[in-house]
C-alpha atoms as a PDB file:
ATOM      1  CA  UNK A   1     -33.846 -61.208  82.478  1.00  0.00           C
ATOM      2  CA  UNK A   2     -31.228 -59.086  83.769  1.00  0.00           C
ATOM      3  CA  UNK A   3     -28.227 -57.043  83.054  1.00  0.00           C
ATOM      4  CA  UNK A   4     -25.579 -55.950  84.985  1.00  0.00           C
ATOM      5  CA  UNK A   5     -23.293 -53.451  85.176  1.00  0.00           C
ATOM      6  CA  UNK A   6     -20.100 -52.061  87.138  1.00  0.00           C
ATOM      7  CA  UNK A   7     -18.000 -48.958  86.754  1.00  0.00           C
ATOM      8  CA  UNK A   8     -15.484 -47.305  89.096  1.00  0.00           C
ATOM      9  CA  UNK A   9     -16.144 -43.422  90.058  1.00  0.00           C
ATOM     10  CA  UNK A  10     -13.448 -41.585  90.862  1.00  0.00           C
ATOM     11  CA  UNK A  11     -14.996 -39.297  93.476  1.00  0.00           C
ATOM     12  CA  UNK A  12     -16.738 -40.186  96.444  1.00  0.00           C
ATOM     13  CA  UNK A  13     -20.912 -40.812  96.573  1.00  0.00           C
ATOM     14  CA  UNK A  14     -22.472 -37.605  97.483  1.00  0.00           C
ATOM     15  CA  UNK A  15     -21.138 -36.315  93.929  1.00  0.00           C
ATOM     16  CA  UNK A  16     -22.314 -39.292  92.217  1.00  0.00           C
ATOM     17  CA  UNK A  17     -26.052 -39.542  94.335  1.00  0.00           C
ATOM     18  CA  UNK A  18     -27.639 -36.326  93.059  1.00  0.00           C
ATOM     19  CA  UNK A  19     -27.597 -37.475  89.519  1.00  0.00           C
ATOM     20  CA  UNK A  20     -29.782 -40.476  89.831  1.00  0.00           C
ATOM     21  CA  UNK A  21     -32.504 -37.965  91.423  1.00  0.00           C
ATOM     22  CA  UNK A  22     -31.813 -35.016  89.472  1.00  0.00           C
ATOM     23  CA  UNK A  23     -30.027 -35.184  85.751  1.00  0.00           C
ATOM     24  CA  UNK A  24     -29.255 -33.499  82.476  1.00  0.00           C
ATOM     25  CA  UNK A  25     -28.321 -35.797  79.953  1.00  0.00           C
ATOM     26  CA  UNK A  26     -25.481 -34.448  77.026  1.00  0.00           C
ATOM     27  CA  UNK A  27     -26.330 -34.345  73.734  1.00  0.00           C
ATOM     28  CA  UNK A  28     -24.601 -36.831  72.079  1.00  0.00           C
ATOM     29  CA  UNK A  29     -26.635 -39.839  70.201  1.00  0.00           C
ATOM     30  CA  UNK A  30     -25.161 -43.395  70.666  1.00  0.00           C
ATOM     31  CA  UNK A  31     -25.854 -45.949  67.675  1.00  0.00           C
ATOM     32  CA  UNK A  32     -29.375 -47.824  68.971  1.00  0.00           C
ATOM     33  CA  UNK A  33     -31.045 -44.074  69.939  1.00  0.00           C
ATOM     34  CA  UNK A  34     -30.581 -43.236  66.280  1.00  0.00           C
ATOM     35  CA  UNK A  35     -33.209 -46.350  65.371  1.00  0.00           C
ATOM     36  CA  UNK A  36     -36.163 -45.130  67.806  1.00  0.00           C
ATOM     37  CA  UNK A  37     -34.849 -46.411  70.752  1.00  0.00           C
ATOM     38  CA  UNK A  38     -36.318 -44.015  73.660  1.00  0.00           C
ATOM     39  CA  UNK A  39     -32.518 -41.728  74.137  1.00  0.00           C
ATOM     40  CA  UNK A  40     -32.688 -40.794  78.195  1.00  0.00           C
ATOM     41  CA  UNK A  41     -33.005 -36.416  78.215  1.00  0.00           C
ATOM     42  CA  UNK A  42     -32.989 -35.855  81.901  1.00  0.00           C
ATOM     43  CA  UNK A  43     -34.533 -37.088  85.548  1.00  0.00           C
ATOM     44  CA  UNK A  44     -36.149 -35.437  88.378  1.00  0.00           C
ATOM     45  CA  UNK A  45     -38.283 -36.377  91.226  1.00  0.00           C
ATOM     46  CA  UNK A  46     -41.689 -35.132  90.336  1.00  0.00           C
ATOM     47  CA  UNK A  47     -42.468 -34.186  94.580  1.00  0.00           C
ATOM     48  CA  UNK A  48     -38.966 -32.781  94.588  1.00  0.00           C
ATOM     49  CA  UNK A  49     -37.021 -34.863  97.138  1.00  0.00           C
ATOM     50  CA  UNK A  50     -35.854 -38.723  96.988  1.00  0.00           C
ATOM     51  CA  UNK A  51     -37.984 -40.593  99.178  1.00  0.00           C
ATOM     52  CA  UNK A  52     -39.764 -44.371  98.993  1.00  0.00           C
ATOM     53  CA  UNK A  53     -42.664 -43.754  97.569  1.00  0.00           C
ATOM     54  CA  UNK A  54     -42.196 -40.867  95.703  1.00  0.00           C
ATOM     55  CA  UNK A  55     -42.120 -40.465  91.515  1.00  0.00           C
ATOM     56  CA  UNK A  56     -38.540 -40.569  89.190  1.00  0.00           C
ATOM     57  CA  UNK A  57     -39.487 -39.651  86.303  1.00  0.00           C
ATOM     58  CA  UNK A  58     -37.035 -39.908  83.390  1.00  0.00           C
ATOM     59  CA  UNK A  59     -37.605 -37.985  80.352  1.00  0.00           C
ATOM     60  CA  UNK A  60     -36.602 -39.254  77.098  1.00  0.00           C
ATOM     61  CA  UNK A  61     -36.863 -38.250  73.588  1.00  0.00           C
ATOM     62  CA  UNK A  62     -39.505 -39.673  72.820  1.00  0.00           C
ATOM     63  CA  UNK A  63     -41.660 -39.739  75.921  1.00  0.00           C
ATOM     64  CA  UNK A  64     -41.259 -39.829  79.687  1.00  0.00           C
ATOM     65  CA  UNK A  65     -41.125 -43.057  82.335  1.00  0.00           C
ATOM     66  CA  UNK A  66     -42.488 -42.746  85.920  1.00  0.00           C
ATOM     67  CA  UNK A  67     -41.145 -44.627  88.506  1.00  0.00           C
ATOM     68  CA  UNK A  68     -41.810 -45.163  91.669  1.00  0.00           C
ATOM     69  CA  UNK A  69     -38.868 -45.304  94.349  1.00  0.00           C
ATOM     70  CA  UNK A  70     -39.036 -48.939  96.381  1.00  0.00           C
ATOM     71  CA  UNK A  71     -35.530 -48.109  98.288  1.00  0.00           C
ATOM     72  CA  UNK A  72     -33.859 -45.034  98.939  1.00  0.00           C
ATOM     73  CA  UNK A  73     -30.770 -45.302 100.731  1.00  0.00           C
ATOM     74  CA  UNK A  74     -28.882 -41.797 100.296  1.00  0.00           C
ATOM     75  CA  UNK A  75     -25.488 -42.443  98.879  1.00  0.00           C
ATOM     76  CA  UNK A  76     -25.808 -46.068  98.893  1.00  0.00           C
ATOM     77  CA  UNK A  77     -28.771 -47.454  97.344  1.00  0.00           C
ATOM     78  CA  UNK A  78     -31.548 -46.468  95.227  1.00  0.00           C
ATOM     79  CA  UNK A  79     -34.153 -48.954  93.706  1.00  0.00           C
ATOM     80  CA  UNK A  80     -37.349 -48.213  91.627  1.00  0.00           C
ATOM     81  CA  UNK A  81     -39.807 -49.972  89.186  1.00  0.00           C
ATOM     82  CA  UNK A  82     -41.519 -48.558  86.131  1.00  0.00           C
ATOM     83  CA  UNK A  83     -44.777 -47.718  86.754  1.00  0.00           C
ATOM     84  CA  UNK A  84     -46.425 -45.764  83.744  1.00  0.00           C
ATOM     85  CA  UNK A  85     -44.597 -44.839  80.384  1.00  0.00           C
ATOM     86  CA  UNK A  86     -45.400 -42.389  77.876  1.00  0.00           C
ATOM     87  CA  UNK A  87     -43.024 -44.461  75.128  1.00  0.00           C
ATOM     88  CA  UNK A  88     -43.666 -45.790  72.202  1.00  0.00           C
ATOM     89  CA  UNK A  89     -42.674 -49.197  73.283  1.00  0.00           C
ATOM     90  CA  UNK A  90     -44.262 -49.486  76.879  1.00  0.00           C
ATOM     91  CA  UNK A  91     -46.146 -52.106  75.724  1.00  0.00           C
ATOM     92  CA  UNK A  92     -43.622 -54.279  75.393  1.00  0.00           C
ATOM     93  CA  UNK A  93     -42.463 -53.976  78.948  1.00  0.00           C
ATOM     94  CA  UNK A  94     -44.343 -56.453  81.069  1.00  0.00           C
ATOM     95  CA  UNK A  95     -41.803 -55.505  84.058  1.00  0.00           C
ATOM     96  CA  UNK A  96     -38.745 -53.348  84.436  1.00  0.00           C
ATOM     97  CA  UNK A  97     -36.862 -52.147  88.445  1.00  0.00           C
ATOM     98  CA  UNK A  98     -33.588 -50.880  88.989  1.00  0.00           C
ATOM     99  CA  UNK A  99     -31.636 -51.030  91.717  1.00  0.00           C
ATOM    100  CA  UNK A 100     -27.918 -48.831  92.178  1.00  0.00           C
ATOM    101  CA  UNK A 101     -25.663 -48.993  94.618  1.00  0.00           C
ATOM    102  CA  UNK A 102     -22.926 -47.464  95.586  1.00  0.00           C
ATOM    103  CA  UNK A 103     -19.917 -48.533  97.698  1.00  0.00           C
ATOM    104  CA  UNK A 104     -16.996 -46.366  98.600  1.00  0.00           C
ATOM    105  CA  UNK A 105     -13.556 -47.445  97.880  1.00  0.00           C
ATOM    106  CA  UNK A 106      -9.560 -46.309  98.732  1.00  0.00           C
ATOM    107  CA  UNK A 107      -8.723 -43.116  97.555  1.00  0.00           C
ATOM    108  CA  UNK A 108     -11.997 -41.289  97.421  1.00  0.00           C
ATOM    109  CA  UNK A 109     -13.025 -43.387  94.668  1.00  0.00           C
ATOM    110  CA  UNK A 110     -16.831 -45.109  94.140  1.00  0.00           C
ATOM    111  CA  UNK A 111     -18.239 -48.974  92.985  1.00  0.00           C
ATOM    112  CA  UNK A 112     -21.895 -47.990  91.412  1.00  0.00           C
ATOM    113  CA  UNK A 113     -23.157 -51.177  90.381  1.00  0.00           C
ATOM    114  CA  UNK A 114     -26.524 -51.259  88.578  1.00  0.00           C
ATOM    115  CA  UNK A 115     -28.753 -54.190  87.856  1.00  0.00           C
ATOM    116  CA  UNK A 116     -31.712 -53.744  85.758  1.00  0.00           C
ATOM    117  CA  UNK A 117     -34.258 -56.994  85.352  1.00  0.00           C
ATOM    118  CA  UNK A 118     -36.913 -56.862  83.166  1.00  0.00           C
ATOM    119  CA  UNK A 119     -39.365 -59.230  81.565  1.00  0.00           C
ATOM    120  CA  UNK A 120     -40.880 -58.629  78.155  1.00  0.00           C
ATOM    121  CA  UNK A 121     -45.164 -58.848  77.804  1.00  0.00           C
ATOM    122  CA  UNK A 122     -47.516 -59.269  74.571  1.00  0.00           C
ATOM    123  CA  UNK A 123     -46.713 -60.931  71.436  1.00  0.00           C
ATOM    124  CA  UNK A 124     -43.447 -61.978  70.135  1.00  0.00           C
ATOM    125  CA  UNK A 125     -41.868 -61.652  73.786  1.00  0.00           C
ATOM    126  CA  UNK A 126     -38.819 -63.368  73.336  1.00  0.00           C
ATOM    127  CA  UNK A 127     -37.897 -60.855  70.605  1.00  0.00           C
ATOM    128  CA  UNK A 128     -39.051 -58.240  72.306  1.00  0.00           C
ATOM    129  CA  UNK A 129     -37.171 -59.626  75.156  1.00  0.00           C
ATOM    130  CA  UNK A 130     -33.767 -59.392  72.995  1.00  0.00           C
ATOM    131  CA  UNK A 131     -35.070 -55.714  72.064  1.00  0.00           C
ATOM    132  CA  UNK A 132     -35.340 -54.978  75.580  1.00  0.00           C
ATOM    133  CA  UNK A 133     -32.028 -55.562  76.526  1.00  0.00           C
ATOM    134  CA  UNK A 134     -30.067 -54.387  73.445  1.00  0.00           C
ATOM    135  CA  UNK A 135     -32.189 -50.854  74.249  1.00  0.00           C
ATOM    136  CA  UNK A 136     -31.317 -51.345  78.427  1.00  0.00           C
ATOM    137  CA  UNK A 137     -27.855 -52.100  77.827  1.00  0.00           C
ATOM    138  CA  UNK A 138     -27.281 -49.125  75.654  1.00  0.00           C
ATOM    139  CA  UNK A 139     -29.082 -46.638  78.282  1.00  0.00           C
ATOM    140  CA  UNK A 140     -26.773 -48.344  81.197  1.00  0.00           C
ATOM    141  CA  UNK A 141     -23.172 -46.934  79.315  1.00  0.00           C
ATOM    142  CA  UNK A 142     -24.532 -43.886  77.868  1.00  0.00           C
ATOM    143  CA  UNK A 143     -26.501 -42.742  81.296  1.00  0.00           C
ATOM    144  CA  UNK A 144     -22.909 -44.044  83.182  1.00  0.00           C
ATOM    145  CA  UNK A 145     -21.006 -41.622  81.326  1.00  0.00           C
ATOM    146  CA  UNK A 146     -23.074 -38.674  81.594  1.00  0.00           C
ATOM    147  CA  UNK A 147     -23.127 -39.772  85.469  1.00  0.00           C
ATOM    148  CA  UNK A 148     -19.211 -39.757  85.794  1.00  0.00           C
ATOM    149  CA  UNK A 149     -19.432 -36.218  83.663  1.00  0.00           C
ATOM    150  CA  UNK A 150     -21.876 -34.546  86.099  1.00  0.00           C
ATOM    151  CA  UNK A 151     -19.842 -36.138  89.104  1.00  0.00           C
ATOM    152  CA  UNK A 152     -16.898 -34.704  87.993  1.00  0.00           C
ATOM    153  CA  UNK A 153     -18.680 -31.666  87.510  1.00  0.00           C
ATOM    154  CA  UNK A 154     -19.754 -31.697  90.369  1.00  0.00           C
ATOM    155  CA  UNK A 155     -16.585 -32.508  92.297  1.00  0.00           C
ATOM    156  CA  UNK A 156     -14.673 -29.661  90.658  1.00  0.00           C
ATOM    157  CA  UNK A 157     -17.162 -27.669  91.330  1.00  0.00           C
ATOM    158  CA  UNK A 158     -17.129 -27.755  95.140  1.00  0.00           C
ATOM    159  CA  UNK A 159     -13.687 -27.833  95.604  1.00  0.00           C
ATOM    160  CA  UNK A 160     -13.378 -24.332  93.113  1.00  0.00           C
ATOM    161  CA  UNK A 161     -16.326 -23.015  96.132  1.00  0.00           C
ATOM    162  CA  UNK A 162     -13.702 -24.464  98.996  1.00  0.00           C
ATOM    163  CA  UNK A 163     -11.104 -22.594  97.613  1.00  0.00           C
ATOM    164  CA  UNK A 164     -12.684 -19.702  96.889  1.00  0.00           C
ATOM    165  CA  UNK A 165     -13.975 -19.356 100.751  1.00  0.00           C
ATOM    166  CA  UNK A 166     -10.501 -20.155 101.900  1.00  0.00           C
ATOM    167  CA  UNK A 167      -9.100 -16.980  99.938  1.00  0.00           C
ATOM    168  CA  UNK A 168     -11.800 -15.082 100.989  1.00  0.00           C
ATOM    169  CA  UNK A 169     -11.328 -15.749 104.232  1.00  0.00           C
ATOM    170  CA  UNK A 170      -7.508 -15.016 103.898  1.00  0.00           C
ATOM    171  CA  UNK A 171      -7.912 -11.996 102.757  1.00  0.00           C
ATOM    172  CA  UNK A 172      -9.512 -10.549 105.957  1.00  0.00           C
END
C-alpha cells in the first residue's frame, strides 16, 4: 500500500534538507498519538552524516526506528527502509521505505513530495494494514509541519546572520 503526500515550502531546499537528517519534533499531540500510536520525537543519523548506507534513526515516544538510507541525493532526494524497530507495533510491519523529494519552484519556494509504501505482516493483516496507514498518514502532516516550522526557522535564521555580517562589516 501506499500513501502520498504533497506540500509547498516556501523557502528553498537546503532549509528544508537538514530536517529529514537531523530533527526536533514540537510538542504538540495530534488525535491518533493520544491512542498509542508511536508520536515521532526527533531524527538523527546515528554515524553523523547522510550517506547510502548509513542509519536514520527516528525516535518516537514510545521507542526508536532504524533505517537504513537506500538514496541520498542532497537537496533532492532521500529514500530509506525500516530496518529494526524498538515499537510496540513492529510486528505488524512486514515492510515500510520512504522516499522524499524535493523540487524547487518560482520564487524561492519548494515541492517535497513524500511517498511512504508499506505492507502489513502476521495475523489480521488487512486490519493491521488499515492501522498502518491511519498511523502513517497521521506522522506524514504532523512531521510536515514541524518540517515547514524548522525551515522557517531556519530561513530566518540565516538571513538575521546575513544581516548581521553586513552591519558588521559597515561599521568598519
Amino acid at each position: 500500500m501506499q500513501i502520498r503526500s504533497e506540500w509547498v515550502f516556501d523557502c528553498e531546499a537546503q532549509h528544508i534538507w537538514p530536517n529529514f537528517l537531523q530533527s526536533k519534533m514540537d510538542a504538540t499531540r495530534p488525535i491518533l498519538f493520544r491512542f498509542g500510536i508511536p508520536k515521532p520525537m526527533s531524527c538523527k543519523v546515528l554515524e553523523g552524516e547522510g550517506k547510502v548506507g548509513n542509519t536514520r534513526q527516528c525516535t518516537t515516544d514510545l521507542g526508536t526506528i532504524d533505517q537504513r538510507i537506500l538514496t541520498f541525493e542532497e537537496n533532492r532526494k532521500l529514500r530509506y527502509r525500516m530496518i529494526r524497530s524498538t515499537v510496540w507495533c513492529r510486528d505488524w510491519v512486514g515492510h515500510l521505505e520512504d522516499e522524499f523529494s524535493l523540487t524547487p519552484l518560482d520564487g524561492g519556494r519548494t515541492r517535497v513530495e513524500r511517498q511512504t509504501e508499506f505492507k502489513a505482516a502476521g495475523w489480521f493483516s488487512g486490519l493491521k494494514q488499515i492501522a498502518l496507514w491511519a498511523a502513517l498518514r497521521q506522522a506524514h502532516v504532523y512531521a510536515a509541519r514541524n518540517w515547514r516550522r524548522l525551515a522557517t526557522e531556519r530561513m530566518r535564521m540565516e538571513a538575521g546572520n546575513a544581516m548581521a555580517a553586513q552591519a558588521a562589516g559597515e561599521g568598519r
